[in-house]
N, C-alpha and C. Protein backbone atom coordinates (compact mmCIF):
# COMPACT_ATOMS: atom_id res chain seq x y z
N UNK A 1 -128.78 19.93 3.67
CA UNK A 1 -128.25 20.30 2.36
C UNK A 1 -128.49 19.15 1.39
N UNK A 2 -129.85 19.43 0.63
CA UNK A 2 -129.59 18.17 -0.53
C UNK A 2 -129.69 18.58 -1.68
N UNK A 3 -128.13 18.16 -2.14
CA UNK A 3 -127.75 18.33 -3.87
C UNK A 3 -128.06 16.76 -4.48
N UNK A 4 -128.98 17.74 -5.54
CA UNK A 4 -129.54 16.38 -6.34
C UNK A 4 -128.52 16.38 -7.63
N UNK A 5 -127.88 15.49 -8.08
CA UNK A 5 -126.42 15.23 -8.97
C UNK A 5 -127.16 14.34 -9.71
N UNK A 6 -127.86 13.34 -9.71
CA UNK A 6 -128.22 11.83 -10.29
C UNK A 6 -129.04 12.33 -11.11
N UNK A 7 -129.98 13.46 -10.60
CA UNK A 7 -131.26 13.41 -11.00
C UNK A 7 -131.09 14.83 -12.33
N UNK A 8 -130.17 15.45 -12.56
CA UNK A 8 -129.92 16.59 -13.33
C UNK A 8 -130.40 16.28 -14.50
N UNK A 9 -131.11 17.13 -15.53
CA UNK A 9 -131.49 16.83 -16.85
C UNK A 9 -130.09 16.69 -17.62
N UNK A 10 -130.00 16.53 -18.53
CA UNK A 10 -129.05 15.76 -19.57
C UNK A 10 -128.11 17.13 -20.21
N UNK A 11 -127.10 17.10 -20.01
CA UNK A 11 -126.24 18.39 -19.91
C UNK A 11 -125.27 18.21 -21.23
N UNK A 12 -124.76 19.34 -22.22
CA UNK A 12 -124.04 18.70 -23.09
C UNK A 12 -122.81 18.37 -22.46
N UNK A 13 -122.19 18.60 -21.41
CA UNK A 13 -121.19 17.65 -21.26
C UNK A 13 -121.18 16.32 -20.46
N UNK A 14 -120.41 15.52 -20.99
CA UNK A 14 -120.48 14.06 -20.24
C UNK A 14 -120.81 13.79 -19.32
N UNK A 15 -121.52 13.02 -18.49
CA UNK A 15 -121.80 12.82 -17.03
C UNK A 15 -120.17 12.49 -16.46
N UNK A 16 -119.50 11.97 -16.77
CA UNK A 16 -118.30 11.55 -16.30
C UNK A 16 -117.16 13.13 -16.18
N UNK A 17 -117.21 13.39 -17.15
CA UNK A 17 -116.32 14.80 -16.95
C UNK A 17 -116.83 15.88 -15.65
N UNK A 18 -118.33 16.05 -15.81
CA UNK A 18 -119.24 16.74 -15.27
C UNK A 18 -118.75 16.25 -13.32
N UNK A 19 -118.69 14.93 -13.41
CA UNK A 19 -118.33 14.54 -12.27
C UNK A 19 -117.04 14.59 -11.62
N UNK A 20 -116.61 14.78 -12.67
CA UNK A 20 -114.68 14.89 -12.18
C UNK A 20 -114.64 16.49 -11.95
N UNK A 21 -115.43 16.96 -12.78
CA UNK A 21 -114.69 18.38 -12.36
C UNK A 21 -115.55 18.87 -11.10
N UNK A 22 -116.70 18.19 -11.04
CA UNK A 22 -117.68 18.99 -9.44
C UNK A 22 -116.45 17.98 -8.30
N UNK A 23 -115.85 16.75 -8.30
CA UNK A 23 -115.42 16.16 -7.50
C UNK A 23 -114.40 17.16 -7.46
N UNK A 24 -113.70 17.08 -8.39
CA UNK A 24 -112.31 18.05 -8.32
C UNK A 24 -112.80 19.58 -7.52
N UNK A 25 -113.72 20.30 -7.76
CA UNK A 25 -113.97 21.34 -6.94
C UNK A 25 -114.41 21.35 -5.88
N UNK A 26 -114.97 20.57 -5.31
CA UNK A 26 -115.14 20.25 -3.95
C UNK A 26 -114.11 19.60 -2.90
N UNK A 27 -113.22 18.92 -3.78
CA UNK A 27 -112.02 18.33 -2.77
C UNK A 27 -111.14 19.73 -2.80
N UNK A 28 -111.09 20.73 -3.67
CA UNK A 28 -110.37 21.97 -3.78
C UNK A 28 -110.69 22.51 -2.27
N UNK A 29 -112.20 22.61 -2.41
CA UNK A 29 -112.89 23.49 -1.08
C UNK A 29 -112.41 22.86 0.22
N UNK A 30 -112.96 21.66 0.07
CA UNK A 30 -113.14 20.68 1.02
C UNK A 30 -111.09 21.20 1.90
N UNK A 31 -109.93 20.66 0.81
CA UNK A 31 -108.84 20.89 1.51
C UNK A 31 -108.26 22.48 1.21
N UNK A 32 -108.96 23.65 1.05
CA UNK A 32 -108.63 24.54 1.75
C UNK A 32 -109.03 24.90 3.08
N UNK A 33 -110.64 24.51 3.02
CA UNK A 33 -111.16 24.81 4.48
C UNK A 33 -110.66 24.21 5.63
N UNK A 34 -109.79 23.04 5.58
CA UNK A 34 -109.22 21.90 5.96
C UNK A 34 -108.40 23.06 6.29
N UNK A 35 -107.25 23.60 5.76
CA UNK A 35 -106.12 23.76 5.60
C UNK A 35 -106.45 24.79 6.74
N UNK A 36 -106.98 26.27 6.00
CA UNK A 36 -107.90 27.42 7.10
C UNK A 36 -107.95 26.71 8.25
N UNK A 37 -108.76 25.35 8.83
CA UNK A 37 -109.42 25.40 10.01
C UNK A 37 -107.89 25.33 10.54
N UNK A 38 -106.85 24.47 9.97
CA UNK A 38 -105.65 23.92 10.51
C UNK A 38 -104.54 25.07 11.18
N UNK A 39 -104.71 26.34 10.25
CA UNK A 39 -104.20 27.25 10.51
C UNK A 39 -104.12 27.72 11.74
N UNK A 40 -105.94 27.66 11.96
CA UNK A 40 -105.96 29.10 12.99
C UNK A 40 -105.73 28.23 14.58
């Protein structure tokens, strides 16, 4: 799986926001699937 993040053309929103909110949605995923695996 390779996500290229660094290399993205120039987006109107901030690189910094852009990064908080992909971080923020992936730690979302990241600790539900967490949570799911914990469940079962």
């Amino acid at each position: 799986m390779n996500v290229t993040v660094a290399n993205t053309p120039s987006v109107p929103v901030p690189t910094l926001d852009a990064r908080a909110l992909a971080l923020l949605v992936l730690g979302m995923l990241a600790l539900g699937a967490f949570m799911a695996h914990r469940r079962s």
